[in-house]
N, C-alpha and C. Protein backbone atom coordinates (compact mmCIF):
# COMPACT_ATOMS: atom_id res chain seq x y z
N UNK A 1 -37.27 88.46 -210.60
CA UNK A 1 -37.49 87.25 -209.83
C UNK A 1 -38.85 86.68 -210.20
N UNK A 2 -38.85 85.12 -210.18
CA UNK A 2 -40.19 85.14 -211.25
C UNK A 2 -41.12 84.71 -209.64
N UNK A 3 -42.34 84.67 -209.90
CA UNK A 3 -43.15 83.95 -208.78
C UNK A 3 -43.27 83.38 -208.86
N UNK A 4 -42.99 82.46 -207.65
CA UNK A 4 -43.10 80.84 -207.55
C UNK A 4 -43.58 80.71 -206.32
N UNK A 5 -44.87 79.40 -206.74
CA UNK A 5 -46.02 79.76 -206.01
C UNK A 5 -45.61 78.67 -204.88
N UNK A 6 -46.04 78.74 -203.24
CA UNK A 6 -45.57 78.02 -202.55
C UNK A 6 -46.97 77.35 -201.40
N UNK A 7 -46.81 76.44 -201.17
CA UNK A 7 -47.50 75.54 -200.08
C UNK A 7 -48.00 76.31 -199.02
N UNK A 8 -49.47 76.48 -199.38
CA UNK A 8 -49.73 77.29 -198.14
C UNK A 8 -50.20 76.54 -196.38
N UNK A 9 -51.18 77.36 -196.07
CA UNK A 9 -50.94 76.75 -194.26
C UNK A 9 -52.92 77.07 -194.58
N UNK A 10 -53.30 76.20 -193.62
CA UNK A 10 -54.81 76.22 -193.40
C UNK A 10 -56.00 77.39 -193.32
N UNK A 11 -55.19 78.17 -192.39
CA UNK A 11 -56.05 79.54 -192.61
C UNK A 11 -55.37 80.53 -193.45
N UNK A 12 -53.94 80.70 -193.14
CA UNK A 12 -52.86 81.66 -193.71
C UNK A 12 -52.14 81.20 -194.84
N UNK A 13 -52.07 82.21 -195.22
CA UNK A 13 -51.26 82.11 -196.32
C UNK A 13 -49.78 82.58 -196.34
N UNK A 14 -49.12 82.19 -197.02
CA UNK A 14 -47.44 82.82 -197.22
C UNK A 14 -47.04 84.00 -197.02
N UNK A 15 -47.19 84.91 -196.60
CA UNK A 15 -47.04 86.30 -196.65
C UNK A 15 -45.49 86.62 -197.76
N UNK A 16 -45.15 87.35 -198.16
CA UNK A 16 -44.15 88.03 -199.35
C UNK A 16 -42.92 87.48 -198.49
N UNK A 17 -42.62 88.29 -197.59
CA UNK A 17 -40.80 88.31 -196.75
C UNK A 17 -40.80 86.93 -196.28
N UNK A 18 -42.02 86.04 -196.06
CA UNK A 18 -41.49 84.45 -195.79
C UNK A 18 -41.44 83.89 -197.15
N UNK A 19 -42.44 83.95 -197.85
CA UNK A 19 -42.06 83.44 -199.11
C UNK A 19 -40.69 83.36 -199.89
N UNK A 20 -40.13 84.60 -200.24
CA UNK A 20 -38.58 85.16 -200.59
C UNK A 20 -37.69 84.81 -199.72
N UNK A 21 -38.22 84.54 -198.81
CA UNK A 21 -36.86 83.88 -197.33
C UNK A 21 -37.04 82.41 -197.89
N UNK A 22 -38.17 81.87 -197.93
CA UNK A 22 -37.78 80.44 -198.54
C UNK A 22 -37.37 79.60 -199.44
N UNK A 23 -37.63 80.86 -200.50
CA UNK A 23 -37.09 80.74 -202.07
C UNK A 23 -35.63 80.53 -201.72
N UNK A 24 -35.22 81.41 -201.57
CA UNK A 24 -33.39 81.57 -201.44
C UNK A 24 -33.09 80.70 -200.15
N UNK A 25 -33.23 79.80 -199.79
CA UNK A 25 -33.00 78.83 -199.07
C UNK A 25 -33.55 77.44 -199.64
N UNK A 26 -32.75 76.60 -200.30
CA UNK A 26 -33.56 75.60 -200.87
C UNK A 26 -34.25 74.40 -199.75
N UNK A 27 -32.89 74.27 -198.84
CA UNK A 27 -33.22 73.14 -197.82
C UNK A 27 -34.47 73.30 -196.90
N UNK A 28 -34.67 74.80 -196.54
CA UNK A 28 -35.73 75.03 -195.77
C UNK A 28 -37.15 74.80 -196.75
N UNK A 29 -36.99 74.99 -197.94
CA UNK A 29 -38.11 74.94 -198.99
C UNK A 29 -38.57 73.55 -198.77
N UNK A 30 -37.72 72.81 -199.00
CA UNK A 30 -37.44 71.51 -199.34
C UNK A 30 -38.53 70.84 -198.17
N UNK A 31 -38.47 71.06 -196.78
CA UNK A 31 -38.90 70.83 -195.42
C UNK A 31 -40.40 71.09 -195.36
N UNK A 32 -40.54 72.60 -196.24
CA UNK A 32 -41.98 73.03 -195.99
C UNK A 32 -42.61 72.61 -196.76
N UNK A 33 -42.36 72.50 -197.81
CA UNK A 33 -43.06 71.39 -199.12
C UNK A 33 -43.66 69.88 -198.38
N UNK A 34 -43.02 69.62 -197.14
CA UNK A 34 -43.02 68.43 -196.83
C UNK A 34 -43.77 68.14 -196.19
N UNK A 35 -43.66 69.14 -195.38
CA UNK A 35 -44.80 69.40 -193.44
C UNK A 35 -46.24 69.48 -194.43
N UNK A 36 -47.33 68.82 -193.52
CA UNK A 36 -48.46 69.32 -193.62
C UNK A 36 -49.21 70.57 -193.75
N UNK A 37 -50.46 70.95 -194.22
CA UNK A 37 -50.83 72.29 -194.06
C UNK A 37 -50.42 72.97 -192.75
N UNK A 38 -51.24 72.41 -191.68
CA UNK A 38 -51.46 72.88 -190.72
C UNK A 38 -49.97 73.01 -189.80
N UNK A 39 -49.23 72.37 -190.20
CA UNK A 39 -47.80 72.36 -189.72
C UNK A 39 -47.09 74.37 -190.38
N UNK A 40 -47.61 74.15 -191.68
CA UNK A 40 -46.96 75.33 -192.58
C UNK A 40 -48.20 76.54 -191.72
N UNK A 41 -49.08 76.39 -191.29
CA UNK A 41 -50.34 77.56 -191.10
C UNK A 41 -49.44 77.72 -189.50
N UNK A 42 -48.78 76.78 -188.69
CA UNK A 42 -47.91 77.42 -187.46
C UNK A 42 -46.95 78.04 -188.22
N UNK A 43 -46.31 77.66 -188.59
CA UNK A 43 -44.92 78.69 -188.71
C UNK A 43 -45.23 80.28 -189.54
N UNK A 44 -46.67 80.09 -190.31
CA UNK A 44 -47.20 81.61 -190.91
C UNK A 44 -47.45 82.54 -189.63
N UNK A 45 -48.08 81.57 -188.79
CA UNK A 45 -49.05 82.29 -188.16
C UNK A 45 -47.66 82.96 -186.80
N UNK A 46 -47.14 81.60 -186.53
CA UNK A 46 -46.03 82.14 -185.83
C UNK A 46 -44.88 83.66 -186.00
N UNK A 47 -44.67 83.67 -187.40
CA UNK A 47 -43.93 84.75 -187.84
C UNK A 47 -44.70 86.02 -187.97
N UNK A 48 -45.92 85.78 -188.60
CA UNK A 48 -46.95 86.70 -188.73
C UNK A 48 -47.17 87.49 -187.04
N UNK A 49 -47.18 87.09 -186.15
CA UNK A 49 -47.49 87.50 -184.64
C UNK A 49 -46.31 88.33 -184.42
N UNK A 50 -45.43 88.40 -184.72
CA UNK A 50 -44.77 89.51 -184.19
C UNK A 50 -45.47 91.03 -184.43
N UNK A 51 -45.25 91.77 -183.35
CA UNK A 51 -45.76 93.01 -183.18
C UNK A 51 -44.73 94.10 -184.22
N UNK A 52 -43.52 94.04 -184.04
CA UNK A 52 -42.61 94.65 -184.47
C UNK A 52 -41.96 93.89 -185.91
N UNK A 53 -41.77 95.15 -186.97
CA UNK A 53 -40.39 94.61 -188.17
C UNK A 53 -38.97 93.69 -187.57
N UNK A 54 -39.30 94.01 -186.43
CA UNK A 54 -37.70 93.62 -186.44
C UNK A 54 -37.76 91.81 -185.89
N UNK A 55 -38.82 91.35 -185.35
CA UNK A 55 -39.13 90.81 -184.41
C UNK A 55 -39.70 89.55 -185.62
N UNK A 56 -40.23 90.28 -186.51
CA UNK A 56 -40.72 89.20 -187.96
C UNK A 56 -39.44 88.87 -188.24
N UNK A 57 -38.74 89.96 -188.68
CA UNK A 57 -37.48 89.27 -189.27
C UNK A 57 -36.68 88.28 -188.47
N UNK A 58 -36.42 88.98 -187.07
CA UNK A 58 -35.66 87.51 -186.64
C UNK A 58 -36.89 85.96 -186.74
N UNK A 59 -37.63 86.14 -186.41
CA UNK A 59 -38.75 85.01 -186.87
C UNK A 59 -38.38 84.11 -187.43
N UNK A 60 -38.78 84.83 -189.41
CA UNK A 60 -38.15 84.74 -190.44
C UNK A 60 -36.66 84.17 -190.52
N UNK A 61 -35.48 84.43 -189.93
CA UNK A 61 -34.61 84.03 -189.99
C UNK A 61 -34.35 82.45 -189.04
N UNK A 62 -35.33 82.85 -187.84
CA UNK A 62 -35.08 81.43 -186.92
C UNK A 62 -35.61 80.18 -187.62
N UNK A 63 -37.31 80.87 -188.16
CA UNK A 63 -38.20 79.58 -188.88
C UNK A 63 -37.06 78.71 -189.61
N UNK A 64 -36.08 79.78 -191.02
CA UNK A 64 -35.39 79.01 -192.14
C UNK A 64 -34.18 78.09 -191.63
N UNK A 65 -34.00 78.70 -190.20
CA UNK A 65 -32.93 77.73 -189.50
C UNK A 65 -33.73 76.34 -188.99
N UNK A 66 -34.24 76.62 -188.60
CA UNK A 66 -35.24 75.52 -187.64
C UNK A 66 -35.64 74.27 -188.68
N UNK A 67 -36.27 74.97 -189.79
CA UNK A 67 -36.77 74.41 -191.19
C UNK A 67 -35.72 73.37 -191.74
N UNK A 68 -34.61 74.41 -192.11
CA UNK A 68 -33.01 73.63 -192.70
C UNK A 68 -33.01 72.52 -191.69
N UNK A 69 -33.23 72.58 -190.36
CA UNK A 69 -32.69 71.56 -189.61
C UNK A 69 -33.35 70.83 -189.68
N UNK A 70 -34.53 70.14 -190.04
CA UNK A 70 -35.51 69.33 -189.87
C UNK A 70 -36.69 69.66 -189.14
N UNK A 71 -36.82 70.61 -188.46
CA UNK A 71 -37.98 71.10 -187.10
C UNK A 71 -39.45 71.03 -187.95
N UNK A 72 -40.26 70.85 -188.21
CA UNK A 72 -41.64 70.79 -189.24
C UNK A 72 -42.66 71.67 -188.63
N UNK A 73 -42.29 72.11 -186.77
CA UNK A 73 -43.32 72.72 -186.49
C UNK A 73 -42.93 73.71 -185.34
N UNK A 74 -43.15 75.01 -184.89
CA UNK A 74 -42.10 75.97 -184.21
C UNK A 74 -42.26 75.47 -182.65
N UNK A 75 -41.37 75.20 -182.11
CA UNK A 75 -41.26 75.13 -180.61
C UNK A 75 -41.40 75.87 -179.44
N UNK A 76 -41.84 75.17 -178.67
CA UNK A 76 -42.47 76.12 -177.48
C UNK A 76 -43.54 77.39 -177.70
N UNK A 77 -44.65 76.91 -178.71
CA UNK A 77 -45.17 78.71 -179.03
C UNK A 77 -46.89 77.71 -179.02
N UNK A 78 -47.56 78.43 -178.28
CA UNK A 78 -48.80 77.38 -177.75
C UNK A 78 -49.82 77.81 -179.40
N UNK A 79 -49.44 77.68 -180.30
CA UNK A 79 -50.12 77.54 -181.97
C UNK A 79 -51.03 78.81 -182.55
N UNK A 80 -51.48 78.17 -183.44
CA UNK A 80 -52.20 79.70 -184.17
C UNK A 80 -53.38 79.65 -183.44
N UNK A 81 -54.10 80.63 -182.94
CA UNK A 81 -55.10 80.91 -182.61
C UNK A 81 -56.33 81.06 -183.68
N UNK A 82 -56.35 81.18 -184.53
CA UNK A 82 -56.65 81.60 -185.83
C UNK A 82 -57.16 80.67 -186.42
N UNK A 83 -57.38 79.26 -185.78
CA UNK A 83 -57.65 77.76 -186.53
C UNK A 83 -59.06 77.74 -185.71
């Protein structure tokens, strides 16, 4: 799989399992390419906060839904603290 480098977020960066989740999803790619930094630094920072593996992954899976659908920034989650 080659690396392909992706749009990062203001403080954060892409972490690996979102990156590869967005690769193989073009439409969600397509969305984050689109959103602003600071739009892409919520949804890092958002997925990144889970305490638990399991809890990233559903994340991970909601962000690429949310993304596909048009959403640019995660709902109901009061933002990155981290800015």
């Amino acid at each position: 799989m080659s690396k392909k480098t992706l749009a990062s977020g203001v403080v954060h960066t892409v972490p690996e399992d979102l990156r590869k989740a967005l690769i193989q999803m073009p439409r969600a790619l397509e969305v984050w390419e689109d959103i602003t930094p600071l739009a892409r630094n919520e949804w890092i920072c958002w997925v990144i906060s889970g305490k638990k593996a399991q809890t990233r992954g559903i994340r991970i899976e909601k962000a690429l839904s949310k993304l596909k659908g048009g959403m640019r920034r995660p709902c109901c989650w009061a933002g990155c603290m981290h800015r």
